[in-house]
N, C-alpha and C. Protein backbone atom coordinates (compact mmCIF):
# COMPACT_ATOMS: atom_id res chain seq x y z
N UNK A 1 -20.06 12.95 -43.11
CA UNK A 1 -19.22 12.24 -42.18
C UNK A 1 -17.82 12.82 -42.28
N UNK A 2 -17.24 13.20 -41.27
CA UNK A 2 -15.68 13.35 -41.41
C UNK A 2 -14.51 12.59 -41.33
N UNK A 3 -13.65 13.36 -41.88
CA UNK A 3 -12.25 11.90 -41.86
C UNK A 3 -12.21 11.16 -40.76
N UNK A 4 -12.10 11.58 -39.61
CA UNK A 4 -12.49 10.89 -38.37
C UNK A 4 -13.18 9.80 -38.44
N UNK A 5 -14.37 10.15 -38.60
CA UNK A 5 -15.51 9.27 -38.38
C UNK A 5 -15.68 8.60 -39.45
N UNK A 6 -14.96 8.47 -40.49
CA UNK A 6 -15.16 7.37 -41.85
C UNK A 6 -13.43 6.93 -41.48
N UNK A 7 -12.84 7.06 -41.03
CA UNK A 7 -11.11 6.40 -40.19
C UNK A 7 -12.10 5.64 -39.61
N UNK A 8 -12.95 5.91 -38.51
CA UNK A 8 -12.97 4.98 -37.30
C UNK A 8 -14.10 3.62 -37.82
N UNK A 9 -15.13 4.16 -38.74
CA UNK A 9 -15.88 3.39 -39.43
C UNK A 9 -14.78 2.11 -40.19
N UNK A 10 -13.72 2.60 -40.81
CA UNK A 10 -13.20 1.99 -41.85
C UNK A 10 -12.36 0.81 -40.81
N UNK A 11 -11.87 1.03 -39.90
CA UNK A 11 -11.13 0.06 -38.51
C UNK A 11 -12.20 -0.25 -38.49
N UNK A 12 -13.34 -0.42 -37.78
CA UNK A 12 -13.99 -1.31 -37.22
C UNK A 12 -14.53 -2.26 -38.32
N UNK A 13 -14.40 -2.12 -39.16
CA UNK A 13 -14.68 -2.80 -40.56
C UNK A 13 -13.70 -3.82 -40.92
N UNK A 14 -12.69 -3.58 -40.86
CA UNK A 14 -11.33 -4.19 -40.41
C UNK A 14 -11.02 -4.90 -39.69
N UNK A 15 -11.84 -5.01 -38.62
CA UNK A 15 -11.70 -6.20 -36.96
C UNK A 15 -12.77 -6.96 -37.37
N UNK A 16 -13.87 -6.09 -37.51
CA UNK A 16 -15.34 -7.32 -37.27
C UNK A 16 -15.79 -8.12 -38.46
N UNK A 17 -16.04 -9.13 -38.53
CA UNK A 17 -16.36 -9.91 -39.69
C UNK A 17 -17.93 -9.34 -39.69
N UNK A 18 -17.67 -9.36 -41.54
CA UNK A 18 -18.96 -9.05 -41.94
C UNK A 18 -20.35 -9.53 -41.72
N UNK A 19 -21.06 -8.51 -41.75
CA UNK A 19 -22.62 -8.68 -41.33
C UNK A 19 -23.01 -10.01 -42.00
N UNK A 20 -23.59 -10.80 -41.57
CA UNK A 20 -24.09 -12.17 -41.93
C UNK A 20 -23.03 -13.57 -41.94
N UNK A 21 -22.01 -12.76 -42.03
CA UNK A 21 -20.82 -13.96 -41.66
C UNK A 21 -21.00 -15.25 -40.44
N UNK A 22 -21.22 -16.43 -40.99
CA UNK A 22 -21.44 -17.24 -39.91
C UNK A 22 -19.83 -18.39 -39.81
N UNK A 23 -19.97 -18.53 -38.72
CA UNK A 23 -18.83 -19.33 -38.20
C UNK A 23 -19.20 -21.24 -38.09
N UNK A 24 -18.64 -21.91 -38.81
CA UNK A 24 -18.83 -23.31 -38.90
C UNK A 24 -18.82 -23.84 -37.16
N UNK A 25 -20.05 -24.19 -36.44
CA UNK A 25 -19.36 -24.88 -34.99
C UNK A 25 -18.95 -26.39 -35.44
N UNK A 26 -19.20 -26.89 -36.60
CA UNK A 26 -19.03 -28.11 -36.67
C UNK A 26 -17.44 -28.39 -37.42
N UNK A 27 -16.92 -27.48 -38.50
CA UNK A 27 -15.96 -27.25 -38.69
C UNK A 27 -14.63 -27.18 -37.51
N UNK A 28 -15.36 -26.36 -36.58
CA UNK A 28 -13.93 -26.38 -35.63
C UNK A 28 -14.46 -27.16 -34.62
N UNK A 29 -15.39 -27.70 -33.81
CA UNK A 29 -15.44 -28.85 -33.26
C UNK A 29 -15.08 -30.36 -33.41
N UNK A 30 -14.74 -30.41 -34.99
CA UNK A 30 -14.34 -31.96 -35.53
C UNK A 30 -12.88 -31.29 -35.25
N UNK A 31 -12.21 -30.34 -35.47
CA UNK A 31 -10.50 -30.12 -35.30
C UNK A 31 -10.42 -29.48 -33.96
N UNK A 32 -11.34 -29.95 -32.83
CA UNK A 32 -10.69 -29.36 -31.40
C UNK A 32 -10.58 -30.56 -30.72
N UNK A 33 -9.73 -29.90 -29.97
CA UNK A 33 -9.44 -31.14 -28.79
C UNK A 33 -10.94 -31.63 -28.01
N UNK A 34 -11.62 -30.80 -27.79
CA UNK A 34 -13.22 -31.41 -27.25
C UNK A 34 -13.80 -32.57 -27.77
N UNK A 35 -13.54 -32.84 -29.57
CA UNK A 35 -13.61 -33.86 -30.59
C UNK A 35 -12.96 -35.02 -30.23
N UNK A 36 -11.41 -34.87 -29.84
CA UNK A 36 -10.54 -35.81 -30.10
C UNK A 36 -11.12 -36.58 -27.94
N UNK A 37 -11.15 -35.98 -27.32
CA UNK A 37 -11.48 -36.39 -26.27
C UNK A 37 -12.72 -37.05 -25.97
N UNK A 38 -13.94 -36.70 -26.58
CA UNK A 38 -14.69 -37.58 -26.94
C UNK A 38 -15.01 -38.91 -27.90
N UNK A 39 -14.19 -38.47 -29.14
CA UNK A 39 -14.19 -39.39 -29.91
C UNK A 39 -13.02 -40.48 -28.74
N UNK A 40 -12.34 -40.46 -27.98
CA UNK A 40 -11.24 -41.59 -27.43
C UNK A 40 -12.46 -41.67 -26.51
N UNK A 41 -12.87 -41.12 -26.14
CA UNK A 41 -13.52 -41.41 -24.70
C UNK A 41 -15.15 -42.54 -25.33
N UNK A 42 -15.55 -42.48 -26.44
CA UNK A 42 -16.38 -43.24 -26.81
C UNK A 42 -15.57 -44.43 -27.56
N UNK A 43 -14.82 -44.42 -28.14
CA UNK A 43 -13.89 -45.87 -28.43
C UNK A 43 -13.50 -46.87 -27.21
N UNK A 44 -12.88 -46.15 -26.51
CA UNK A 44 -12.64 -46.41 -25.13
C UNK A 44 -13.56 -47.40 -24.30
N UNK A 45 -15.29 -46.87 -24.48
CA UNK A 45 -16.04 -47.44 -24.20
C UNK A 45 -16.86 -48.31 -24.59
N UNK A 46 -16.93 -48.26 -26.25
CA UNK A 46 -16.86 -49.31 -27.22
C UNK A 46 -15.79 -51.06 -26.31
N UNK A 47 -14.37 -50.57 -26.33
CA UNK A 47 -13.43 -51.65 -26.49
C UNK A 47 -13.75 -52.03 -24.81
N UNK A 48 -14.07 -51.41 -23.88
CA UNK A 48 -14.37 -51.59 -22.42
C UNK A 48 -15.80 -52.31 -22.41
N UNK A 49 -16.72 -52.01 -23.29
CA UNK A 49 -18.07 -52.88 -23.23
C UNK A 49 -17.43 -54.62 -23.93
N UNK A 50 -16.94 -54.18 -25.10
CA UNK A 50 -16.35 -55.92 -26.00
C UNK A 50 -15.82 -56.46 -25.18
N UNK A 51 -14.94 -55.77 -23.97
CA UNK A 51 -13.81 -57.23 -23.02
C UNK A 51 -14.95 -57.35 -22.23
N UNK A 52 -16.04 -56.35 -21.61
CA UNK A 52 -17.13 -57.24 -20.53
C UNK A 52 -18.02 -58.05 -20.92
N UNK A 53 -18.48 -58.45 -22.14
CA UNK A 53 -19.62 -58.85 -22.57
C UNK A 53 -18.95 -60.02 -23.29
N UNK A 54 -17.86 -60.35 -24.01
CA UNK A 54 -16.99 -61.54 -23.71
C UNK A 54 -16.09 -62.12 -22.56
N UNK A 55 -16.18 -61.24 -21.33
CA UNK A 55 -15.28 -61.99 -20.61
C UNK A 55 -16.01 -62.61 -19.28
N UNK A 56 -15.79 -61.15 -18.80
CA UNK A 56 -16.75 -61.19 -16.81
C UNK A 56 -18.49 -61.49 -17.19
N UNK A 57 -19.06 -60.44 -18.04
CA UNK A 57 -20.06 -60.76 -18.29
C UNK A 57 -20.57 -61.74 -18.44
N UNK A 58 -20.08 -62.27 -19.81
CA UNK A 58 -20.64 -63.71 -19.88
C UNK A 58 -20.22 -64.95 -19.06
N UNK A 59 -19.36 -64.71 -18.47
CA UNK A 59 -19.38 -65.81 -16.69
C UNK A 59 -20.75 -65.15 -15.80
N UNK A 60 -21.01 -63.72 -15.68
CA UNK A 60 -21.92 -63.33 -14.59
C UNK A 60 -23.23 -63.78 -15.03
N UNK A 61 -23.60 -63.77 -17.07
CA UNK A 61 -24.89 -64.15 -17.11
C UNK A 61 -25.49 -65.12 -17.01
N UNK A 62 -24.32 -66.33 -16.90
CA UNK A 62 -24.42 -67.73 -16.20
C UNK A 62 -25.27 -67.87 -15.39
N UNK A 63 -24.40 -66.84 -14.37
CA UNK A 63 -25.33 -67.35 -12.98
C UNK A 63 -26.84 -66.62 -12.39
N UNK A 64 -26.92 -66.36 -13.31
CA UNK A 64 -28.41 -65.39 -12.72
C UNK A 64 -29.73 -66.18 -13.28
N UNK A 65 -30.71 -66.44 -12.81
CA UNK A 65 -31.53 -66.57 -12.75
C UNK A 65 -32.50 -66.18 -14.04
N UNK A 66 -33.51 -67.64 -14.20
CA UNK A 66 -34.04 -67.19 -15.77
C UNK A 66 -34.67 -65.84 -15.87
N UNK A 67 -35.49 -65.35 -15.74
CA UNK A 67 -36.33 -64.14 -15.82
C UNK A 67 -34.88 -62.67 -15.97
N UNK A 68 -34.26 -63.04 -15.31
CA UNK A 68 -33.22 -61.88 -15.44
C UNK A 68 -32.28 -62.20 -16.81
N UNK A 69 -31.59 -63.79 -16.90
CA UNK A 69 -31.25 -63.89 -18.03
C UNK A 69 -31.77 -62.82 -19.37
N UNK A 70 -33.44 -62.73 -19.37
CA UNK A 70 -33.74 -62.63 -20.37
C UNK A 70 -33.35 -60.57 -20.48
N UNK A 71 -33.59 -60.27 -19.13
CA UNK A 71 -33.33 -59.16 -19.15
C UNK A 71 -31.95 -58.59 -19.91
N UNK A 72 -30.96 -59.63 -19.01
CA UNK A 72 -29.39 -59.54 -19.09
C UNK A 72 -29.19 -59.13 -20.92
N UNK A 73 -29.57 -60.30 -21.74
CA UNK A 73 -29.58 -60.23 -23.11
C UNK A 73 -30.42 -59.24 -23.52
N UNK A 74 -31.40 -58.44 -23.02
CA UNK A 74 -32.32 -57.94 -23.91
C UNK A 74 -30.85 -56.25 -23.55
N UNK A 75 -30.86 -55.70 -22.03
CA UNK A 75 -29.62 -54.41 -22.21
C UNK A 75 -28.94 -54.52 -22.90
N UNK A 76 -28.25 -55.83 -22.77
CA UNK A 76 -26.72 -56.12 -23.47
C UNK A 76 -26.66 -55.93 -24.89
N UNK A 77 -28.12 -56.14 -25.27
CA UNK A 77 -27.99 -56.10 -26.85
C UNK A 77 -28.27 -54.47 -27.42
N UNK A 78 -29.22 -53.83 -26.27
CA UNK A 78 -29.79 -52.15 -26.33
C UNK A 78 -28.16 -51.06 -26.27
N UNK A 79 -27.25 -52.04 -25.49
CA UNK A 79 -26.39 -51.77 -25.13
C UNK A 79 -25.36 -51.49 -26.31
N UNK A 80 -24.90 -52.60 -26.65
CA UNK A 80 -24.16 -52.87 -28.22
C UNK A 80 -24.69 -51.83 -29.31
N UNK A 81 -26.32 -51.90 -29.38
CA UNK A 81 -27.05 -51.25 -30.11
C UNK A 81 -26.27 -49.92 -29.95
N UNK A 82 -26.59 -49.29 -28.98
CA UNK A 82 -26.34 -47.41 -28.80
C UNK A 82 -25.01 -47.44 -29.01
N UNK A 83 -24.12 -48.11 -28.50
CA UNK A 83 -22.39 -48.24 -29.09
C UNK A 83 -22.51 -48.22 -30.08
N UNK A 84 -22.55 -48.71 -30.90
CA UNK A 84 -22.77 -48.81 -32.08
C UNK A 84 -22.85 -47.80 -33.01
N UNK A 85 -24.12 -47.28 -32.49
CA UNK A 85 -24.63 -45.84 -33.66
C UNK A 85 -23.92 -44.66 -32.94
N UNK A 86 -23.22 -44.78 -31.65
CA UNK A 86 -22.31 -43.56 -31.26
C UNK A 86 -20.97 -43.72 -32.24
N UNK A 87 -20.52 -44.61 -32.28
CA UNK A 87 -19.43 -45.11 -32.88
C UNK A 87 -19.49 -44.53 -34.61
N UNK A 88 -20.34 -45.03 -34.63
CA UNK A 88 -20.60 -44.50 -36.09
C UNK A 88 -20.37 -42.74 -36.66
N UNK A 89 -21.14 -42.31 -35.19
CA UNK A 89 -21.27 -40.65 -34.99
C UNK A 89 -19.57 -40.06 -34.91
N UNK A 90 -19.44 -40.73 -34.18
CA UNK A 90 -17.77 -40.62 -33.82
C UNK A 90 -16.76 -40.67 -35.52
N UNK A 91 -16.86 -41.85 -35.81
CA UNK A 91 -16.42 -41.96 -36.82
C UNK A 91 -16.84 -40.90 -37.89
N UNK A 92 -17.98 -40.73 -38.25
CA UNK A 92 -18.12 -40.24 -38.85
C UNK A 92 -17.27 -38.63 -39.16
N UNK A 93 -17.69 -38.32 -37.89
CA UNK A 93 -17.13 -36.76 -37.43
C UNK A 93 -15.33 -37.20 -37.74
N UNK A 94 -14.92 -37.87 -37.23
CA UNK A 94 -13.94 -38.55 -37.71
C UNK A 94 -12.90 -38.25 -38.53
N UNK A 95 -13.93 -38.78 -39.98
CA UNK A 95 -13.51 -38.76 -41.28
C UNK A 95 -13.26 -37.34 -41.67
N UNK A 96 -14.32 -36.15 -41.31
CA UNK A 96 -14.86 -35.09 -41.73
C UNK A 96 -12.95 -34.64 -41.39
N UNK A 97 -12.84 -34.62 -39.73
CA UNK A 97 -11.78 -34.11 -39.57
C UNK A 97 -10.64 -34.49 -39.95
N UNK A 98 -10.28 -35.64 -40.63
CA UNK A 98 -9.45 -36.26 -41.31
C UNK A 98 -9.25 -35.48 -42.74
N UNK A 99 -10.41 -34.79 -43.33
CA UNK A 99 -10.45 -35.04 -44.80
C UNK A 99 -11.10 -35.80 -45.73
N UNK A 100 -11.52 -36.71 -45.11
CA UNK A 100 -11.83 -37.84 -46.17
C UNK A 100 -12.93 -37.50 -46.48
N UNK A 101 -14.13 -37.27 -46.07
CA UNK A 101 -15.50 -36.73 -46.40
C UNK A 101 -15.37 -35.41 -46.27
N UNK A 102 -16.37 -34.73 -46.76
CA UNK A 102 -16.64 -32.97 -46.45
C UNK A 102 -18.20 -32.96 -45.78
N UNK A 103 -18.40 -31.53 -45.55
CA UNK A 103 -19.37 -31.71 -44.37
C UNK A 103 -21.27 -31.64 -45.12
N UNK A 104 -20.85 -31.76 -46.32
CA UNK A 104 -22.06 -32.18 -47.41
C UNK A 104 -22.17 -33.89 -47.18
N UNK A 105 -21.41 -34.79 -47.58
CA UNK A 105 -21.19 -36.34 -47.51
C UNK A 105 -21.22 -36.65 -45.80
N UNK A 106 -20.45 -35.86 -45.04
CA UNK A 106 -21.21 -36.25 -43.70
C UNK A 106 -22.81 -36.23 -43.71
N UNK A 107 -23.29 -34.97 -43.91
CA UNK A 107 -24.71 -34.75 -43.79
C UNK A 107 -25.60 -36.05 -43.96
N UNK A 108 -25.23 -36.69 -45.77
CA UNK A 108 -26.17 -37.12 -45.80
C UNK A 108 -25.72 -38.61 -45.12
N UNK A 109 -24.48 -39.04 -44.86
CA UNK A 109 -24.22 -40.73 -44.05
C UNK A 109 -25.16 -40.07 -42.68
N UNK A 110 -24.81 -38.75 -41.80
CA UNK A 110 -25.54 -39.25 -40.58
C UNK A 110 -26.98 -38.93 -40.39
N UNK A 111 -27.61 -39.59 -41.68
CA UNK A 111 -29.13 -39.62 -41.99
C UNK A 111 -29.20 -41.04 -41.36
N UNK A 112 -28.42 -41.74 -41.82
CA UNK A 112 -28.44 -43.38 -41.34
C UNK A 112 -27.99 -43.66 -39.66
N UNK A 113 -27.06 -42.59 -38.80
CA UNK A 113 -27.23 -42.75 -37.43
C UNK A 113 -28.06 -42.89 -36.60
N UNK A 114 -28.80 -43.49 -35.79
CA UNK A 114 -29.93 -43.36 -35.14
C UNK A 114 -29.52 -42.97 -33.62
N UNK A 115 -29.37 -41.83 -32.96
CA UNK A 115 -29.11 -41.38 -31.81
C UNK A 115 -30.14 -41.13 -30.47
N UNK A 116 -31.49 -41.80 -31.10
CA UNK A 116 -32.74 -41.66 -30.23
C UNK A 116 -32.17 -42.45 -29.05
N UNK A 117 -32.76 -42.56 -27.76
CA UNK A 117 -32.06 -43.09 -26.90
C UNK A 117 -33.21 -44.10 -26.67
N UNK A 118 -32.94 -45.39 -26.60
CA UNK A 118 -33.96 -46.66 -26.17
C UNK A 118 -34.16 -46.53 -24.96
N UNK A 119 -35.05 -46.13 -24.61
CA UNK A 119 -35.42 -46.46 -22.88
C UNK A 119 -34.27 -45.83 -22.13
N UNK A 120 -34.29 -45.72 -20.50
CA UNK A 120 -34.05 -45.60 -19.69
C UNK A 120 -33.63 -47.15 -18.94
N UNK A 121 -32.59 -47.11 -17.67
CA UNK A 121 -32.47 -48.79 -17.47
C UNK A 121 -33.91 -48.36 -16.26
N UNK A 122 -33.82 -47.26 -16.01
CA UNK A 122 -34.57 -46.85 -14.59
C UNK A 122 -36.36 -47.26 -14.98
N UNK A 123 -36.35 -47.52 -16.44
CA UNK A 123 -37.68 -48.15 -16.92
C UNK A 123 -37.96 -49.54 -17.10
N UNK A 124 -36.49 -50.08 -16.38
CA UNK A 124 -36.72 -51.51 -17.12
C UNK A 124 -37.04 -52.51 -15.76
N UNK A 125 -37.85 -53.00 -16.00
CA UNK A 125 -38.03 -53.95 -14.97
C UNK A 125 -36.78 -54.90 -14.34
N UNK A 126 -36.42 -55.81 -13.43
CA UNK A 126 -35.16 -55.94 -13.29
C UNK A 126 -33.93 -55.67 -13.34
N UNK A 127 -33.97 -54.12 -13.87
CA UNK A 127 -32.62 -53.64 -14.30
C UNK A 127 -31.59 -54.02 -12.65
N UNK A 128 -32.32 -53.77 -11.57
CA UNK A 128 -31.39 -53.45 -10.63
C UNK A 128 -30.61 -55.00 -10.39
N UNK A 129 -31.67 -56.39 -10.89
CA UNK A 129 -30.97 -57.44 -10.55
C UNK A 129 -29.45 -57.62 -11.68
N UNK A 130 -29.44 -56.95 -12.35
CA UNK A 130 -28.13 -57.48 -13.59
C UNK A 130 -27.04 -57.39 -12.90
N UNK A 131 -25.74 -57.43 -13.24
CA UNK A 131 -25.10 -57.66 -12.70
C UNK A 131 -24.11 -56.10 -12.73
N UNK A 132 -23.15 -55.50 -11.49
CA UNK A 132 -23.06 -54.16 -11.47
C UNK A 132 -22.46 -53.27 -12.82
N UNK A 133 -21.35 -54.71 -13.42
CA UNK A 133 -20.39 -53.95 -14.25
C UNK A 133 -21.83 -53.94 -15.64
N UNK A 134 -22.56 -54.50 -15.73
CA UNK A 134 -23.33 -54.12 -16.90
C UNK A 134 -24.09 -52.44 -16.77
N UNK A 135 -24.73 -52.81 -15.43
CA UNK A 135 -25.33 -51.55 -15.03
C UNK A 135 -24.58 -50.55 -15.31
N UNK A 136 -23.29 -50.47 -14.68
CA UNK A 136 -22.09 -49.34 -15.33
C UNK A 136 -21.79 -48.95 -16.47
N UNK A 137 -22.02 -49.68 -17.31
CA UNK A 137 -21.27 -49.48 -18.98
C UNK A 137 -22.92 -48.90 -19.38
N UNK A 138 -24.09 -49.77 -19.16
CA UNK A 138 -24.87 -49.27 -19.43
C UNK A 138 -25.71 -47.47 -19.31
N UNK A 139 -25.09 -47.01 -17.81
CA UNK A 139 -25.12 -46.05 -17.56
C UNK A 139 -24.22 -44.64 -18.00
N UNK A 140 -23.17 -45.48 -18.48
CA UNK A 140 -22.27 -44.36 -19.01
C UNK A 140 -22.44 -44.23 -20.30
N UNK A 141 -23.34 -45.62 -21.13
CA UNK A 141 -23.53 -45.27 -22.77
C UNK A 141 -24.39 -44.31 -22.77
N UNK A 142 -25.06 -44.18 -22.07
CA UNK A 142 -26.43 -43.21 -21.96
C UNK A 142 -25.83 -41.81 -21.54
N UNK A 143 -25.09 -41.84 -21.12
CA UNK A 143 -24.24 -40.37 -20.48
C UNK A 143 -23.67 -39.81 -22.00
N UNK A 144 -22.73 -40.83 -22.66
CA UNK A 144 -21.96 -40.74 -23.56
C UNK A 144 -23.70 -39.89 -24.88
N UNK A 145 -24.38 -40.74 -24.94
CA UNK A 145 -25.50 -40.83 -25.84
C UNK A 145 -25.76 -39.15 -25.92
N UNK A 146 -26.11 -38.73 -24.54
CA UNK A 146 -26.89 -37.86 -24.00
C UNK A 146 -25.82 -35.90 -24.78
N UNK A 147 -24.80 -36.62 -24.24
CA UNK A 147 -23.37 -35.68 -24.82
C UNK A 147 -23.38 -35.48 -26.26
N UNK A 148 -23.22 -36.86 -26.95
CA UNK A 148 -23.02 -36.76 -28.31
C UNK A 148 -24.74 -36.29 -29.01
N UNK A 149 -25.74 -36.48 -28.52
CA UNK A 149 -27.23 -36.25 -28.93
C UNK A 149 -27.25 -34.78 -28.78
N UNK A 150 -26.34 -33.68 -27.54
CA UNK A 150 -26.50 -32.25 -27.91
C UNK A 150 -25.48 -31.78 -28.65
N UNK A 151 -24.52 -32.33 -28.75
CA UNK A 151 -23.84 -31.86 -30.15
C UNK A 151 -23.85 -32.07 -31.51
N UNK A 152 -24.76 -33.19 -31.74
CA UNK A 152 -25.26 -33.68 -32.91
C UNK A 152 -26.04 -32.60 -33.30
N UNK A 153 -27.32 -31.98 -32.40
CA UNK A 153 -28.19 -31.04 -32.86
C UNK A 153 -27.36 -29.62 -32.36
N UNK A 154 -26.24 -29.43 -32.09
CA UNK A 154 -25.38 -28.18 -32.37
C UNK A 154 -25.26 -27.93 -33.37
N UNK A 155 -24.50 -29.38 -33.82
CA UNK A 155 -23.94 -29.09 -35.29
C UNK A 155 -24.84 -29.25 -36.39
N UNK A 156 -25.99 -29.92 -35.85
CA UNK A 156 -26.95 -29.96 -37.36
C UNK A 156 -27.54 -28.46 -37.41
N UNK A 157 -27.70 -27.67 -36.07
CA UNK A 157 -28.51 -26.63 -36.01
C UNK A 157 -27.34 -25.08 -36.41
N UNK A 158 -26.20 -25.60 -36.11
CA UNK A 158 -24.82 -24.53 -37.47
C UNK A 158 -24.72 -24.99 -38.63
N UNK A 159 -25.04 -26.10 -38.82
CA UNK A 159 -25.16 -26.00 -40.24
C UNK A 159 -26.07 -25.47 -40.91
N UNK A 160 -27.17 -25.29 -40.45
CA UNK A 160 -28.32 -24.70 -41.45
C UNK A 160 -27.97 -23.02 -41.48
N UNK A 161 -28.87 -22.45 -42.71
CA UNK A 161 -28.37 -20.87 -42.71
C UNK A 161 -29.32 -20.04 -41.51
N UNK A 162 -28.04 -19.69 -40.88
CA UNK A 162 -28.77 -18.36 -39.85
C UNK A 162 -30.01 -17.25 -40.77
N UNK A 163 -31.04 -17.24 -40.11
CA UNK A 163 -31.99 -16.62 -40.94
C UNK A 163 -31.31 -14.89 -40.41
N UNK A 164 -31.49 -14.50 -42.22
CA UNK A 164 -31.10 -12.86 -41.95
C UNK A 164 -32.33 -11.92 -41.46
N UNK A 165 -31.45 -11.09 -40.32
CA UNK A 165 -32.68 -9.92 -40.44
C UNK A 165 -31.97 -8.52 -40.29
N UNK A 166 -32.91 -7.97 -40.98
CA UNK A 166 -32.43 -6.69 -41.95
C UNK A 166 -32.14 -5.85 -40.86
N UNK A 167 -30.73 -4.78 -41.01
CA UNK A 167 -30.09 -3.97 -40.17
C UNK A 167 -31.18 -2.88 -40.41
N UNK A 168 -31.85 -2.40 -39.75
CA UNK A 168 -32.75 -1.18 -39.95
C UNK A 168 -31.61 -0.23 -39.59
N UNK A 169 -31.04 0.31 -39.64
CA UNK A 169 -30.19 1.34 -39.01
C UNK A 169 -29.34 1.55 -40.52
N UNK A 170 -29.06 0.81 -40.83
CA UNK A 170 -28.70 0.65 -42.75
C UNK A 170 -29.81 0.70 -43.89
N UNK A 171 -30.76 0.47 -43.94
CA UNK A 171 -32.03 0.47 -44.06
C UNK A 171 -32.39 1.96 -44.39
N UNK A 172 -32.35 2.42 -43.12
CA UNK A 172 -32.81 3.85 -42.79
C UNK A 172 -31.56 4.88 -43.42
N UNK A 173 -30.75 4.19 -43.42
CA UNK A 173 -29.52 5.30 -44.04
C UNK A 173 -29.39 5.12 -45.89
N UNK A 174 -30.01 4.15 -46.25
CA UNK A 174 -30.14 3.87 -47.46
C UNK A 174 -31.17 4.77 -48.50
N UNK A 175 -32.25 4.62 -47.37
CA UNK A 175 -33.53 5.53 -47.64
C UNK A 175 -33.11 7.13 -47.68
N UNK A 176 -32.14 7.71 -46.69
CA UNK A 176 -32.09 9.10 -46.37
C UNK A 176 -31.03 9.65 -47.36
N UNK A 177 -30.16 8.45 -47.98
CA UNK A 177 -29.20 8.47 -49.21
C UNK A 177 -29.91 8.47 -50.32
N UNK A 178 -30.87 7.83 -50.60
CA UNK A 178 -31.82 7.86 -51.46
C UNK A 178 -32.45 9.38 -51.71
N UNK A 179 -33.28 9.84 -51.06
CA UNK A 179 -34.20 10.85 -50.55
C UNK A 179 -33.19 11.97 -50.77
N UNK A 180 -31.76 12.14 -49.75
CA UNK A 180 -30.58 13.42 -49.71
C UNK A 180 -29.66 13.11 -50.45
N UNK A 181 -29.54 12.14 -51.60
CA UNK A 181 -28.52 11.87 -52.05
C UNK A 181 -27.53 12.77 -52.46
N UNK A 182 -28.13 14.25 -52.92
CA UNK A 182 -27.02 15.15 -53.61
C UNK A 182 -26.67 16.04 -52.67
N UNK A 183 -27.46 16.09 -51.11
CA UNK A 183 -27.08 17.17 -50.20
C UNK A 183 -25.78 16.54 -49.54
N UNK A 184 -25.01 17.58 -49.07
CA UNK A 184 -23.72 17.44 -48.22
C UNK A 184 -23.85 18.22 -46.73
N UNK A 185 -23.44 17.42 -45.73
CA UNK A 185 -23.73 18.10 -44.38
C UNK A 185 -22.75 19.16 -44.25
N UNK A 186 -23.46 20.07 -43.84
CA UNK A 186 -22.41 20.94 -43.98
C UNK A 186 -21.30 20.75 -42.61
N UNK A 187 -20.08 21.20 -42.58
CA UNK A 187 -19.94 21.31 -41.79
C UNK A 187 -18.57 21.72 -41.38
């Protein structure tokens, strides 16, 4: 190889991070603004479900009719439910970016999150009689769910180790170093 070409080898060695080097997505997703906008945007909807379900709500579930009543309570509670374990997700990620936990002690708390999504409302019998502002909150937890459920398996799927596979092109130059080790090209 000539000075040249072990110069230009030695720069590019210099810019590119090393072979197998993996980059945390969960590391810089808890410290980006994408984090902080979701995490407000699921609080947000947390404290926007608590004023409907003590205020308007429970005047609207008054007036509806038994068979839907039962409906009304059974979302409202599926409802709370998925808030809930988003909240948790949120938080959790939270802490990580705070400091307070590291991303080992996250791991094992969001063993206890449950992010499966309960049903569909589009499965539920009466969904369409409830009343609109439930339908709404209900539809956007599921939006919210749906968001935080592919970044959950982003970040569970950067955390694990990228499986290595072998540079054959290094490989092959290892072997021919091996084999020519004492010859010099001439040149």
């Amino acid at each position: 190889m000539s000075d040249v070409e072990s110069s230009a080898v030695a720069s590019q060695a210099a810019v590119a991070p090393p072979m197998g080097t993996t980059v945390s997505f969960g590391a810089h997703f808890a410290s980006s603004d994408q984090f902080d906008a979701i995490y407000k945007e699921g609080m947000t909807l947390v404290e926007r479900t608590a004023s409907y379900l003590d205020g308007p709500g429970r005047k609207e579930a008054k007036t509806l009719q038994s068979p839907v009543t039962l409906t009304y309570a059974t979302e409202s509670m599926r409802l709370t439910t998925r808030l809930l374990e988003l909240a948790s997700w949120l938080m959790l990620h939270r802490a990580v970016k705070d400091g307070e936990i590291d991303q080992q002690q996250a791991a094992i708390r969001r063993q206890r999150v449950k992010l499966a999504p309960i049903g569909r409302p589009a499965h539920v019998k009466g969904f369409d009689d409830l009343p609109k502002g439930l339908r709404d909150l209900i539809g956007l937890s599921f939006s919210l769910n749906d968001r935080i459920t592919r970044l959950d398996y982003a970040l569970t799927a950067s955390a694990e180790p990228a499986p290595t596979t072998p540079n054959t092109v290094v490989a092959q130059f290892a072997q021919l170093e091996a084999a020519f080790g004492g010859l010099k090209r001439a040149g």
